[in-house]
C-alpha atoms as a PDB file:
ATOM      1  CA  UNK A   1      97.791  41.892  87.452  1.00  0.00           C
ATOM      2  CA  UNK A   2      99.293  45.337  87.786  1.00  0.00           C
ATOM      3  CA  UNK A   3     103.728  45.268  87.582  1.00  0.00           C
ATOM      4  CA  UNK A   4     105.945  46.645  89.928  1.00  0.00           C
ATOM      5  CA  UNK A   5     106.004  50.082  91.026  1.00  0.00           C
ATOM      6  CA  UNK A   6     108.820  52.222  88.796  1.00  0.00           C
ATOM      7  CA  UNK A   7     111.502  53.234  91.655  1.00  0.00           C
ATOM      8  CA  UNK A   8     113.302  56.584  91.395  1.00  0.00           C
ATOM      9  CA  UNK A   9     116.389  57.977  93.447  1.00  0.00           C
ATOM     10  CA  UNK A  10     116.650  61.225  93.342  1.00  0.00           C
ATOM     11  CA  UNK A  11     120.365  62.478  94.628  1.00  0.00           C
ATOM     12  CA  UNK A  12     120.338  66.025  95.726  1.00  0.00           C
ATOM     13  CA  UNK A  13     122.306  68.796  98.326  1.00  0.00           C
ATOM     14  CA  UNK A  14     123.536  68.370 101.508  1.00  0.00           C
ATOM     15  CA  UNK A  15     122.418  72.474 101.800  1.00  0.00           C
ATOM     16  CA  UNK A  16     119.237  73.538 102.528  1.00  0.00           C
ATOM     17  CA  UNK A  17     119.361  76.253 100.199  1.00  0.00           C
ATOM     18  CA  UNK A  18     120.389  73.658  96.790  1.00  0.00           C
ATOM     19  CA  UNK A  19     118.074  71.421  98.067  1.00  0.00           C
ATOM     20  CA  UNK A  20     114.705  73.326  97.697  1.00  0.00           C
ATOM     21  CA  UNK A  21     115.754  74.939  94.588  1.00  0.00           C
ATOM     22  CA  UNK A  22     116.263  71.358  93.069  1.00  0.00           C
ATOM     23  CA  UNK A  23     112.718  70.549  94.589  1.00  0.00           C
ATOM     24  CA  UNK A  24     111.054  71.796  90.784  1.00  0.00           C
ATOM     25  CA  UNK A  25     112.944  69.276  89.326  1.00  0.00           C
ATOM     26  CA  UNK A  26     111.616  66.567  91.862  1.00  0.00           C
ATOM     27  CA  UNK A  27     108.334  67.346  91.470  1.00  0.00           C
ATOM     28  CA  UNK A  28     108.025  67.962  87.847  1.00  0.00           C
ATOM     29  CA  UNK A  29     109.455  63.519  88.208  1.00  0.00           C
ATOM     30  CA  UNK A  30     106.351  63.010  90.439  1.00  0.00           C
ATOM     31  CA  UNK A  31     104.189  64.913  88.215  1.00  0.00           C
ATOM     32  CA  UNK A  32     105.271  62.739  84.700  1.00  0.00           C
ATOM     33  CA  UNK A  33     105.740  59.212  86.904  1.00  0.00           C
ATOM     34  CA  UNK A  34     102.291  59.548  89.302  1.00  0.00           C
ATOM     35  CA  UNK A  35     102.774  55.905  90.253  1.00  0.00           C
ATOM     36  CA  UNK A  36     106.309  55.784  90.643  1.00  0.00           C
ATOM     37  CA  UNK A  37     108.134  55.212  94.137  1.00  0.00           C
ATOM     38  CA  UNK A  38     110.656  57.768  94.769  1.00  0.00           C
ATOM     39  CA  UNK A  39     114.456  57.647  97.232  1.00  0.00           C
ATOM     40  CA  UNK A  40     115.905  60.684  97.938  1.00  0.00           C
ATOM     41  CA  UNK A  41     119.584  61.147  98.966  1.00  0.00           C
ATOM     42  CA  UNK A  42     120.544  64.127 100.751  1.00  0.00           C
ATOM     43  CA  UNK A  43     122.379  65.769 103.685  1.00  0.00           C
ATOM     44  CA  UNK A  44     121.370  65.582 106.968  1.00  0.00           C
ATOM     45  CA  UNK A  45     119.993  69.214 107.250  1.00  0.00           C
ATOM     46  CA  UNK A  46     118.164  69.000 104.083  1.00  0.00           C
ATOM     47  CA  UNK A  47     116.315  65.673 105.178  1.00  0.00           C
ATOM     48  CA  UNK A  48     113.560  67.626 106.983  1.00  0.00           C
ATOM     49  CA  UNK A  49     112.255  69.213 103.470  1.00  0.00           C
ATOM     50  CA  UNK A  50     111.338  65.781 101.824  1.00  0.00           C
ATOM     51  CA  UNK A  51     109.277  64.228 104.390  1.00  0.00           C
ATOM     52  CA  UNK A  52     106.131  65.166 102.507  1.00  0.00           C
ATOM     53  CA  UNK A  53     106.871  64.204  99.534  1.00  0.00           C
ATOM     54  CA  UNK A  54     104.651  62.566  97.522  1.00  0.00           C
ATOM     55  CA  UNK A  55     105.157  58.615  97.146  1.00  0.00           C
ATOM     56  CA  UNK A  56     108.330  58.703  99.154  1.00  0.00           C
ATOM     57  CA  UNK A  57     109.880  55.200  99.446  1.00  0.00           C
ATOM     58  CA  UNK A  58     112.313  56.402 102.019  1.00  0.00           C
ATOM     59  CA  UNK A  59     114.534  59.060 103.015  1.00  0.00           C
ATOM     60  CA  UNK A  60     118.957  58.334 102.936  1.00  0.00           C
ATOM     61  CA  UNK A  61     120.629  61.023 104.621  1.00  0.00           C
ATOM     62  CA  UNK A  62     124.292  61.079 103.542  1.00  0.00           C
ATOM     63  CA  UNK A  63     126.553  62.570 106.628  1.00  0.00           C
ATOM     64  CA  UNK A  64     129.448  63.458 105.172  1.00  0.00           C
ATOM     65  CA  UNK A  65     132.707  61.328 105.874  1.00  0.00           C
ATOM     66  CA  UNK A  66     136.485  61.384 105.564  1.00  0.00           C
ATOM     67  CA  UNK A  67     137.761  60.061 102.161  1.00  0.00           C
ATOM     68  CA  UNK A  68     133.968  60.868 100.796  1.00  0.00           C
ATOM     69  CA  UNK A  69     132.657  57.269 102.050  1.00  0.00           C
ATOM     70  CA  UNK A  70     129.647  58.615 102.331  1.00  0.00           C
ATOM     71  CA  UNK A  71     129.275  58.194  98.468  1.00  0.00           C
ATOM     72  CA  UNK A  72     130.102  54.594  99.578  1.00  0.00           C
ATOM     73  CA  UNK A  73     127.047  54.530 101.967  1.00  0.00           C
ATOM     74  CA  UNK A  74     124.575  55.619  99.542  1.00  0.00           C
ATOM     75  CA  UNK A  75     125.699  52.776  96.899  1.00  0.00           C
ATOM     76  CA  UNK A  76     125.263  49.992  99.420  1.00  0.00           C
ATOM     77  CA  UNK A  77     121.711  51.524 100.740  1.00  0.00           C
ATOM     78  CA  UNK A  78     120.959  51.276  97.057  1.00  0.00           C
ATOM     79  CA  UNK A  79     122.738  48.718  95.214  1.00  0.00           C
ATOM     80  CA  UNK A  80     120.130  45.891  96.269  1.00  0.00           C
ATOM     81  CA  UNK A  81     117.180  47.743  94.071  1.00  0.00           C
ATOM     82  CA  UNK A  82     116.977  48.086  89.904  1.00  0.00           C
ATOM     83  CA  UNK A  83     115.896  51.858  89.498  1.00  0.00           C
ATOM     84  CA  UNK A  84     113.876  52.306  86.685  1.00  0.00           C
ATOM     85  CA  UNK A  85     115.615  56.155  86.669  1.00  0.00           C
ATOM     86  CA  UNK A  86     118.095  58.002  89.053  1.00  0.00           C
ATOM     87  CA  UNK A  87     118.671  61.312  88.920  1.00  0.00           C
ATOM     88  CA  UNK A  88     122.030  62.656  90.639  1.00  0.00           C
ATOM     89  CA  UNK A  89     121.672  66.182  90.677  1.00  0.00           C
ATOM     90  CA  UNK A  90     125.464  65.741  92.687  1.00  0.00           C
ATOM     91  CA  UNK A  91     127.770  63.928  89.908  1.00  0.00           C
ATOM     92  CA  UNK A  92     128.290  61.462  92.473  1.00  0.00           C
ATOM     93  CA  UNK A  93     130.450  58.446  90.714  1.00  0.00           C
ATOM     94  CA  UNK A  94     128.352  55.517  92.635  1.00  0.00           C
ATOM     95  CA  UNK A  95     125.480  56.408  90.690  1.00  0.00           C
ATOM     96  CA  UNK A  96     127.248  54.931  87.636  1.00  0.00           C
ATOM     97  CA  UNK A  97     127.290  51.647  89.698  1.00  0.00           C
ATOM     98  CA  UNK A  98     123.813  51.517  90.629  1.00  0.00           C
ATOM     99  CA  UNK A  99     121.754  48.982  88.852  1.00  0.00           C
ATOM    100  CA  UNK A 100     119.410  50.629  86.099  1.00  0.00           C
ATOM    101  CA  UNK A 101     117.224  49.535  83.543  1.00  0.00           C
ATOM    102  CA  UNK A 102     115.696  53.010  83.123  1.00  0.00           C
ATOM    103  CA  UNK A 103     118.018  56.306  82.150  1.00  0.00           C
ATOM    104  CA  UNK A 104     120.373  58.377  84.350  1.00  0.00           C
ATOM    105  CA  UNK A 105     120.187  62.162  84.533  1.00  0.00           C
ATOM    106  CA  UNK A 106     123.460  63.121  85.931  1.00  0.00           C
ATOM    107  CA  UNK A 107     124.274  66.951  86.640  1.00  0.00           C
ATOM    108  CA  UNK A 108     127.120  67.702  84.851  1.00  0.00           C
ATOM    109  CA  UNK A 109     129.627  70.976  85.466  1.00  0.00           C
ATOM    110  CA  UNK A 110     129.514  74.196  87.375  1.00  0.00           C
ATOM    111  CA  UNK A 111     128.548  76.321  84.579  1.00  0.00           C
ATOM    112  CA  UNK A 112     127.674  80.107  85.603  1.00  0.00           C
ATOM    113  CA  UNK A 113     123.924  80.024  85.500  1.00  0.00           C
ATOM    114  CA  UNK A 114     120.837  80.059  88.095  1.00  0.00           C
ATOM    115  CA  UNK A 115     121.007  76.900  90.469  1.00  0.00           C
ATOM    116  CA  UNK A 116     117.411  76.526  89.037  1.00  0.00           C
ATOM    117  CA  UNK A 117     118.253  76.304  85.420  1.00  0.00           C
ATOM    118  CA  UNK A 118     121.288  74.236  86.268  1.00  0.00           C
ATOM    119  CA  UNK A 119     119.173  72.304  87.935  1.00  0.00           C
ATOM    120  CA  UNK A 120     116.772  71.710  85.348  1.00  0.00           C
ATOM    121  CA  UNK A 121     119.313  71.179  82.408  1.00  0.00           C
ATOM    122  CA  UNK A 122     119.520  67.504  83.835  1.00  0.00           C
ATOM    123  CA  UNK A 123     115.895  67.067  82.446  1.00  0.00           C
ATOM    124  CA  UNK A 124     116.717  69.669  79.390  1.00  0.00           C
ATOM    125  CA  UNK A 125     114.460  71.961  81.404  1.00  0.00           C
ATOM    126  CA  UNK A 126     116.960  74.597  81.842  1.00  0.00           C
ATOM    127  CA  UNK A 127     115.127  77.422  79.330  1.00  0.00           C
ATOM    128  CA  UNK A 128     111.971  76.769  81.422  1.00  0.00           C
ATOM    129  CA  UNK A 129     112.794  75.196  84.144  1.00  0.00           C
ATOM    130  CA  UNK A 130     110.645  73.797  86.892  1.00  0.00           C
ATOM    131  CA  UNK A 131     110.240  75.977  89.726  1.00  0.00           C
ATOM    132  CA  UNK A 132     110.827  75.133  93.409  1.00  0.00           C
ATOM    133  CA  UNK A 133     108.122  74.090  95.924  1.00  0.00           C
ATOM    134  CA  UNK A 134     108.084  71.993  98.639  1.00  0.00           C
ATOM    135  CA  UNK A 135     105.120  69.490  99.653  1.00  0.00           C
ATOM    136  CA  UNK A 136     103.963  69.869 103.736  1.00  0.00           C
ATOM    137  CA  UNK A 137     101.656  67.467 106.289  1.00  0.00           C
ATOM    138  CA  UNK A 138      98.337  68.412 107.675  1.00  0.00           C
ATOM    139  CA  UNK A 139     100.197  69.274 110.730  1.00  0.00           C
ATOM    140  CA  UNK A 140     102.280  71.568 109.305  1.00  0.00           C
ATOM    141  CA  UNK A 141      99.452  73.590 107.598  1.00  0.00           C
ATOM    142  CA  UNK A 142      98.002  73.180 111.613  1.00  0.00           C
ATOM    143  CA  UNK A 143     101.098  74.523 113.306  1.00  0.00           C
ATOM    144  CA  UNK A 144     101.729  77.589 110.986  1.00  0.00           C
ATOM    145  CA  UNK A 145      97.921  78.512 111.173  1.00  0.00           C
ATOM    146  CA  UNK A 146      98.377  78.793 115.144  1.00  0.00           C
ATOM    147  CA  UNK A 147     101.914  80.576 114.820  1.00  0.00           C
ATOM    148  CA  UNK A 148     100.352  83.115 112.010  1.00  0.00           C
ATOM    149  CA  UNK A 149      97.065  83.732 112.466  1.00  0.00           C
ATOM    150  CA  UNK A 150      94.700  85.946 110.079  1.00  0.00           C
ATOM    151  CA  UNK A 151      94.161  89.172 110.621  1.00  0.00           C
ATOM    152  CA  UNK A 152      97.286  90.955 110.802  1.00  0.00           C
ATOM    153  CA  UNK A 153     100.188  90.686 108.117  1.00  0.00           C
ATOM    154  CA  UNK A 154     103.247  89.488 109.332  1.00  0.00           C
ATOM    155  CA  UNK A 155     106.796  90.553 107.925  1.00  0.00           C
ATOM    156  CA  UNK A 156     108.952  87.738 108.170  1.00  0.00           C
ATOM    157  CA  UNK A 157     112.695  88.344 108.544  1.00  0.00           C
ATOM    158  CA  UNK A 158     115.905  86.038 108.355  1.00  0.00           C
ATOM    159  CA  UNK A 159     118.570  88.078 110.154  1.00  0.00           C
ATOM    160  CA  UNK A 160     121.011  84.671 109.830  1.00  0.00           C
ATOM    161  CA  UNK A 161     123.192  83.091 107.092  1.00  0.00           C
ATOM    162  CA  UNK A 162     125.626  79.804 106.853  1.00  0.00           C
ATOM    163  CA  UNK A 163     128.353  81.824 107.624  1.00  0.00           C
ATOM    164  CA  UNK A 164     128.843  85.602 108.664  1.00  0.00           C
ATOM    165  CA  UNK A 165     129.872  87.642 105.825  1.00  0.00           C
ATOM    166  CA  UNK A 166     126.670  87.213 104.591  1.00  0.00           C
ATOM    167  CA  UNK A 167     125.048  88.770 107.517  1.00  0.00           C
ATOM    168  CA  UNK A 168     123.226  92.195 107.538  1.00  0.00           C
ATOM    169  CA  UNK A 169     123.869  93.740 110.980  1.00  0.00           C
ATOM    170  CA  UNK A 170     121.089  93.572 113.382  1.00  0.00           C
ATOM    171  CA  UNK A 171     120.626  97.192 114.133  1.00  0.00           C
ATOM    172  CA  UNK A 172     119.814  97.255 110.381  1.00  0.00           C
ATOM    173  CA  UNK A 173     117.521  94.615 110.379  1.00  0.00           C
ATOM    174  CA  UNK A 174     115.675  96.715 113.331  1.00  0.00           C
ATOM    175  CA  UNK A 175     115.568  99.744 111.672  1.00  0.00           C
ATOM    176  CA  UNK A 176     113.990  98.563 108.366  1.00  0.00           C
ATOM    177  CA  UNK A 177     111.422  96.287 110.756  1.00  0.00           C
ATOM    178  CA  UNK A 178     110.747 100.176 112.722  1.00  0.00           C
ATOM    179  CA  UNK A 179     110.550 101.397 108.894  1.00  0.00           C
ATOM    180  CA  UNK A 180     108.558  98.961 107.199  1.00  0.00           C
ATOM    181  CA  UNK A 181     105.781  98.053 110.223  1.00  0.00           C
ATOM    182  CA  UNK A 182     105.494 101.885 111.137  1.00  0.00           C
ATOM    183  CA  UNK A 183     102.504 104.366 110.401  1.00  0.00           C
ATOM    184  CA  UNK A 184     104.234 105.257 106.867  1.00  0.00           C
ATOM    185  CA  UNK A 185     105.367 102.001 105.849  1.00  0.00           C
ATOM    186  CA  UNK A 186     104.237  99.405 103.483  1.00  0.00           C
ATOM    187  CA  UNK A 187     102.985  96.728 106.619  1.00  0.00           C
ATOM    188  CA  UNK A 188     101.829  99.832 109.013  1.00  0.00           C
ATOM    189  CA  UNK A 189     100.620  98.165 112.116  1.00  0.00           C
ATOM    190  CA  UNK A 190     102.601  94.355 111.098  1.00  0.00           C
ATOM    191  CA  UNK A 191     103.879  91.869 113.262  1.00  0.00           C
ATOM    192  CA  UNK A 192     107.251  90.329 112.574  1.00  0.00           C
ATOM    193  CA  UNK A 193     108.187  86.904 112.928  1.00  0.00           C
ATOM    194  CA  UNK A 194     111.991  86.086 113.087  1.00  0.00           C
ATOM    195  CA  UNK A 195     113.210  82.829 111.727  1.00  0.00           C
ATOM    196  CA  UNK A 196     116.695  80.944 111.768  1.00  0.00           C
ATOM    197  CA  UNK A 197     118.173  78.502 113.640  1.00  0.00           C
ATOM    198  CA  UNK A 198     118.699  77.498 117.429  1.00  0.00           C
ATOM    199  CA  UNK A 199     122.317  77.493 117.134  1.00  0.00           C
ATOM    200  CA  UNK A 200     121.950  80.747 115.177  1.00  0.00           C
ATOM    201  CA  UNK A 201     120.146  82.370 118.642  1.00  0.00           C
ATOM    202  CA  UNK A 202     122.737  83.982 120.196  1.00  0.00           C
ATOM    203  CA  UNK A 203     123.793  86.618 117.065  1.00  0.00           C
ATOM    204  CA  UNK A 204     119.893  87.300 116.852  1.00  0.00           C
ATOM    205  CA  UNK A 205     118.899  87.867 120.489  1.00  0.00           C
ATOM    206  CA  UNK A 206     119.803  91.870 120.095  1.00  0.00           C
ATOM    207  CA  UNK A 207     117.320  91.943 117.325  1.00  0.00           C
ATOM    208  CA  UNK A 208     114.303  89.719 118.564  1.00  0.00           C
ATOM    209  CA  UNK A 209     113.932  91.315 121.841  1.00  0.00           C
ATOM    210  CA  UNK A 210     114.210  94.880 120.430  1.00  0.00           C
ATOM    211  CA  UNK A 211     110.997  93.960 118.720  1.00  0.00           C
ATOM    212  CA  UNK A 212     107.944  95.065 121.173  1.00  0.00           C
ATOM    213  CA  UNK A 213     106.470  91.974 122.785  1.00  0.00           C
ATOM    214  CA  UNK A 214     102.771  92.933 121.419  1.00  0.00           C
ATOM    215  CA  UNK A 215     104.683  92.820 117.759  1.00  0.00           C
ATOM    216  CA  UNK A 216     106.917  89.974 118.162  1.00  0.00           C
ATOM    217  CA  UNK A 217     106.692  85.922 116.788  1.00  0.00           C
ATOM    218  CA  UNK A 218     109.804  84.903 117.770  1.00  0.00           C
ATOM    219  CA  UNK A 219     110.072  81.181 116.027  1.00  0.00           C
ATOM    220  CA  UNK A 220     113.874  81.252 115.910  1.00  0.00           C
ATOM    221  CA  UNK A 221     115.015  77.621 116.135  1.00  0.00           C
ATOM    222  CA  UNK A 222     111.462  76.942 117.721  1.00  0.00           C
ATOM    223  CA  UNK A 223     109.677  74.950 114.645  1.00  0.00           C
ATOM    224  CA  UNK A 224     110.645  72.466 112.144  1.00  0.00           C
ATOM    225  CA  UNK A 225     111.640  73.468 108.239  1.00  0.00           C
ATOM    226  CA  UNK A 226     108.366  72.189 106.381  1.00  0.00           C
ATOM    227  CA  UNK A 227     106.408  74.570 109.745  1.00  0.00           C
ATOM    228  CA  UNK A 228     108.426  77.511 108.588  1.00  0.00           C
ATOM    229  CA  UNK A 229     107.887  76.552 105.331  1.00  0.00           C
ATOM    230  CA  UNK A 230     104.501  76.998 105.817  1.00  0.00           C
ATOM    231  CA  UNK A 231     104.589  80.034 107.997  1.00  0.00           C
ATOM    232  CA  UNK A 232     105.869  81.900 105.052  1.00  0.00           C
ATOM    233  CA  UNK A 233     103.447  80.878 102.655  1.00  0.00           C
ATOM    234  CA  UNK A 234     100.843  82.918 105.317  1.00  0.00           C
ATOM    235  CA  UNK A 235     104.052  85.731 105.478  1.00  0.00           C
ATOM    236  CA  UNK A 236     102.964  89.147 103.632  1.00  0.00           C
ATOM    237  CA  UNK A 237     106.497  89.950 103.122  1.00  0.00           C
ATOM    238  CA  UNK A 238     110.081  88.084 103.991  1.00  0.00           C
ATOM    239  CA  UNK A 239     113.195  90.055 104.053  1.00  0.00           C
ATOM    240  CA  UNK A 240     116.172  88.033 104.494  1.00  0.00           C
ATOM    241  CA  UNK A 241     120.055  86.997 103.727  1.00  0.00           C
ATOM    242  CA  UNK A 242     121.393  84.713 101.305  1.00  0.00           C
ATOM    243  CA  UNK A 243     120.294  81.335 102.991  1.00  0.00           C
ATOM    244  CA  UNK A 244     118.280  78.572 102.714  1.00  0.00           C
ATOM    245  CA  UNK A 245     115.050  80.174 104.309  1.00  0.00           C
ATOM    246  CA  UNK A 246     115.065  82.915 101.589  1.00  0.00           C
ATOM    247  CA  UNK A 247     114.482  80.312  99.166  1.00  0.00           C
ATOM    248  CA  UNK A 248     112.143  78.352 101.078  1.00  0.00           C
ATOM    249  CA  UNK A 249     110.086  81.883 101.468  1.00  0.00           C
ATOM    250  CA  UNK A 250     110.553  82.638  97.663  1.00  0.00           C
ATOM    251  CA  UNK A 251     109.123  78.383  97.236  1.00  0.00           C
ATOM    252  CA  UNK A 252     106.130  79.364  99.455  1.00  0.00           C
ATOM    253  CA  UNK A 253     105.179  82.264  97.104  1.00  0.00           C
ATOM    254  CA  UNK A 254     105.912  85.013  99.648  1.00  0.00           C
ATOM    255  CA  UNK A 255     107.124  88.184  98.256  1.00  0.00           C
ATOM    256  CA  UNK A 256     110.447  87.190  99.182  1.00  0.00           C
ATOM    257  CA  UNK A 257     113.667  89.851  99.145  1.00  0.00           C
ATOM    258  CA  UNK A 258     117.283  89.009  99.355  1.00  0.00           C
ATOM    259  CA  UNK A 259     119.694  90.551 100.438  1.00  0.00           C
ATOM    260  CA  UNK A 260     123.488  89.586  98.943  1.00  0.00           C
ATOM    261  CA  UNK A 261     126.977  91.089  99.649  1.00  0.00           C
ATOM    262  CA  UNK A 262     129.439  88.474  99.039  1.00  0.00           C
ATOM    263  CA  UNK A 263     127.473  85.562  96.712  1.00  0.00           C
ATOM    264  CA  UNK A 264     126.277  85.867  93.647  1.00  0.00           C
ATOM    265  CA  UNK A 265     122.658  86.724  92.672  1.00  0.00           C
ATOM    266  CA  UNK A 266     122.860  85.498  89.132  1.00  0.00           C
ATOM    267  CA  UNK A 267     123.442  82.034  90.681  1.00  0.00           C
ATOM    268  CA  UNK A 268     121.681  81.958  93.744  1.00  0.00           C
ATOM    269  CA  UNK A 269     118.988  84.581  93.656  1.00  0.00           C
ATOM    270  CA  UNK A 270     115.078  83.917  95.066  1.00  0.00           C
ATOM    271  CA  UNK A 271     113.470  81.894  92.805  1.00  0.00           C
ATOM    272  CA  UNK A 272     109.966  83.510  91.241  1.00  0.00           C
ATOM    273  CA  UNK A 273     107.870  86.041  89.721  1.00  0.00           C
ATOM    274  CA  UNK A 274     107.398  87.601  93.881  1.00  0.00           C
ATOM    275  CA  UNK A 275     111.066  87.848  94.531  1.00  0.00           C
ATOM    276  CA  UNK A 276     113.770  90.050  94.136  1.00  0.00           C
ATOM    277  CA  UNK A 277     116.824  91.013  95.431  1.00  0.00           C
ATOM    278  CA  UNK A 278     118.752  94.087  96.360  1.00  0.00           C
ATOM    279  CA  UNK A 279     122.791  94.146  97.246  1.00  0.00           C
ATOM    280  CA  UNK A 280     125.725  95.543  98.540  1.00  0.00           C
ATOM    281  CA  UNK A 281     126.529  98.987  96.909  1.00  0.00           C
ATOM    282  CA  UNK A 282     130.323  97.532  96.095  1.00  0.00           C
ATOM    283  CA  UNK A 283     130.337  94.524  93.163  1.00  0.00           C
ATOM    284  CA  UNK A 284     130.659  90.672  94.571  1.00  0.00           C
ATOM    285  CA  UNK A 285     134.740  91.260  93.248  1.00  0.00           C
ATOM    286  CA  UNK A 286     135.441  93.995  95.358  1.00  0.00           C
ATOM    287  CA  UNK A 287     133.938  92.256  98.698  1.00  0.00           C
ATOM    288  CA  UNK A 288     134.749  89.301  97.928  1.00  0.00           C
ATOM    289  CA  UNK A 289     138.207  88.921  96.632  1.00  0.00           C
ATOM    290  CA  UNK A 290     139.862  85.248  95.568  1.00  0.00           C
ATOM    291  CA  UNK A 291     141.958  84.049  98.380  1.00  0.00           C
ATOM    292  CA  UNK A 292     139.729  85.429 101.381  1.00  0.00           C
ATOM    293  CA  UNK A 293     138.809  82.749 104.530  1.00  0.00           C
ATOM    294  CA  UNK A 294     135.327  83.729 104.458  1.00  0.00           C
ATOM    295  CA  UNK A 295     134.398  81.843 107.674  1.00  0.00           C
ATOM    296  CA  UNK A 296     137.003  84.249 109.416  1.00  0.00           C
ATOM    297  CA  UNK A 297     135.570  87.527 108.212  1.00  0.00           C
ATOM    298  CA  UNK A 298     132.792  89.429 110.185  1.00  0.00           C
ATOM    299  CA  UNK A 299     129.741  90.447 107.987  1.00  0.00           C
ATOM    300  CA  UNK A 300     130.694  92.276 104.572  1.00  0.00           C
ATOM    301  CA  UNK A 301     127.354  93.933 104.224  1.00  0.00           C
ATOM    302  CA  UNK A 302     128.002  97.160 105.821  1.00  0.00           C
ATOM    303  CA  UNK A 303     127.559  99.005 101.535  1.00  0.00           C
ATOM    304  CA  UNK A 304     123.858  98.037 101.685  1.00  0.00           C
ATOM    305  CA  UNK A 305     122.782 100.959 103.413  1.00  0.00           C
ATOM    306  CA  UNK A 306     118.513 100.788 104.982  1.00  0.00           C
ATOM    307  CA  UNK A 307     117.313 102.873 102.441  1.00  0.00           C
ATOM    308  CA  UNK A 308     118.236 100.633  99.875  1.00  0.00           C
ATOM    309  CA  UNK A 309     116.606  97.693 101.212  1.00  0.00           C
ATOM    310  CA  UNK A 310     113.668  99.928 101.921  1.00  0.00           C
ATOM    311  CA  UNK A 311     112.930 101.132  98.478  1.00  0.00           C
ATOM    312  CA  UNK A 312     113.755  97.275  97.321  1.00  0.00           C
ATOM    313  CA  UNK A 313     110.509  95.801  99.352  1.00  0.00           C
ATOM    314  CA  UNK A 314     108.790  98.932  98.408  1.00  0.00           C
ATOM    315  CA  UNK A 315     109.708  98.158  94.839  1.00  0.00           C
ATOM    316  CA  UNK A 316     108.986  94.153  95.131  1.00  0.00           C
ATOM    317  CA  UNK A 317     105.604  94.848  97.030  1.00  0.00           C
ATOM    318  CA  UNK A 318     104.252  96.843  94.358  1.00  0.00           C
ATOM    319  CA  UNK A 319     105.628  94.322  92.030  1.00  0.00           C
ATOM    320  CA  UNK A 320     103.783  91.451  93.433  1.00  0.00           C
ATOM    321  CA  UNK A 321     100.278  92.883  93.547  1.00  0.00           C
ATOM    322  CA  UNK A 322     100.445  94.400  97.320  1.00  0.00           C
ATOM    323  CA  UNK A 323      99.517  98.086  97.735  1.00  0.00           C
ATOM    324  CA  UNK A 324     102.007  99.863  99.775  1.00  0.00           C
ATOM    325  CA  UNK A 325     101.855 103.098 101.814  1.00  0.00           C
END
């Protein structure tokens, strides 16, 4: 008679952004413990990504409480089960208080390297770490096949961010889109798909509807994560800022290019050999100096200039194996 099924809680982000590039780690546990039965802990807007995932147990979304009792929540959803391993990718101090008779891999510091590789250090990965990549439904693959269709590439662009500063102005977007899809550009003839989220609509209506009808996928706060995820894995391009959909592009294998102002690229970059990023003519310091409310400040992009970003996708396509104009 077979034993018990291993269990494994895995504790990552409340960020979408953390959250998939943690997913390597997460799957390089499913690919060592086939059998196992795997938890995962995480923020309410990360809880979409993990519904795919491979002998998932259950999903325990964390919203985040006063006096950090949400930490409390997750120990009594998990204090009734013996984990054969948890991994806490948060340093949350419950953890220590769950019952175990397997190890704990418990993140440990802030030091100054790629989310990835800090990420992997847990499992000693962090020279070769695991890279991300997220796990999607039939329906998904279903949905994303009816959104993008073969025939015609599609540049896929993310003209939102978690908060403002990190925001390329529209206009720009538009004019690299007019660049990139027109008769001299590396997608002549594209469509262009525009991603983000519903509540993100209004700072991205400018931008969608300048985008000719006959051209235009406008799926801005219109599908769910894993369907976007799967969009971009059809995408021949994304262009985006620093946010959680340019990872989940870079995850998909999309050539995938960032754009960054005021975060850091060595810590936060798109993840893969198909993505790259391009930033702000002035250094992270001088946009971003210590003290500054960044959720008061309008967008701090305005050095990266549309012929930067232009020769960057020129630069990236050519990198990743597309031939461009």
């Amino acid at each position: 008679m077979q034993g018990q099924a291993k269990r494994i809680l895995f504790v990552t982000s409340t960020r979408i952004g953390d959250a998939v590039l943690s997913s390597g780690v997460l799957a390089r546990l499913i690919a060592d413990r086939p059998r196992a039965l795997f938890t995962v802990a995480c923020g309410p807007a990360a809880a979409p990504l993990f519904e795919a995932v491979p002998n998932l147990e259950r999903v325990i979304v964390l919203d985040k409480m006063a006096f950090s009792l949400h930490w409390l929540e997750l120990w009594a959803r998990c204090v009734g089960t013996v984990w054969d391993l948890v991994v806490d990718l948060r340093n949350a101090p419950v953890t220590w208080l769950l019952m175990a008779r397997g190890q704990r891999r418990i993140k440990s510091g802030r030091a100054a390297i790629h989310r990835v590789r800090l990420y992997g250090r847990v499992l000693g990965l962090d020279l070769d770490p695991p890279a991300p990549g997220l796990w999607t439904l039939p329906r998904h693959e279903d949905e994303a096949r009816q959104l993008i269709p073969d025939g015609v590439p599609v540049l896929a662009v993310g003209p939102s961010a978690n908060w403002r500063a990190k925001t390329w102005r529209a206009e720009r977007f538009l004019e690299l889109i007019r660049r990139l899809i027109g008769p001299s550009g590396i997608l002549p003839g594209a469509k262009v798909a525009v991603f983000g989220r519903d509540d993100e609509r209004p700072g991205a209506l400018g931008l969608i509807e300048a985008i000719p009808p006959a051209r235009r996928i406008d799926l801005m706060g219109k599908v769910e994560l894993l369907t976007a995820y799967a969009c971009f894995r059809r995408a021949a391009l994304y262009v985006g800022n620093d946010s959680g959909l340019m990872h989940m592009a870079a995850a998909a294998g999309a050539p995938t290019l960032g754009l960054f102002g005021p975060s850091r690229e060595e810590l936060y970059a798109p993840w893969g050999p198909r993505a790259g990023v391009v930033r702000a003519e002035l250094t992270f310091d001088r946009i971003f100096p210590r003290g500054i409310d960044h959720r008061a400040l309008d967008t701090l992009m305005d050095s990266l200039s549309v012929d930067a970003v232009e020769a960057a996708a020129r630069a990236l396509m050519s990198r990743a194996g597309t031939k461009a104009a």
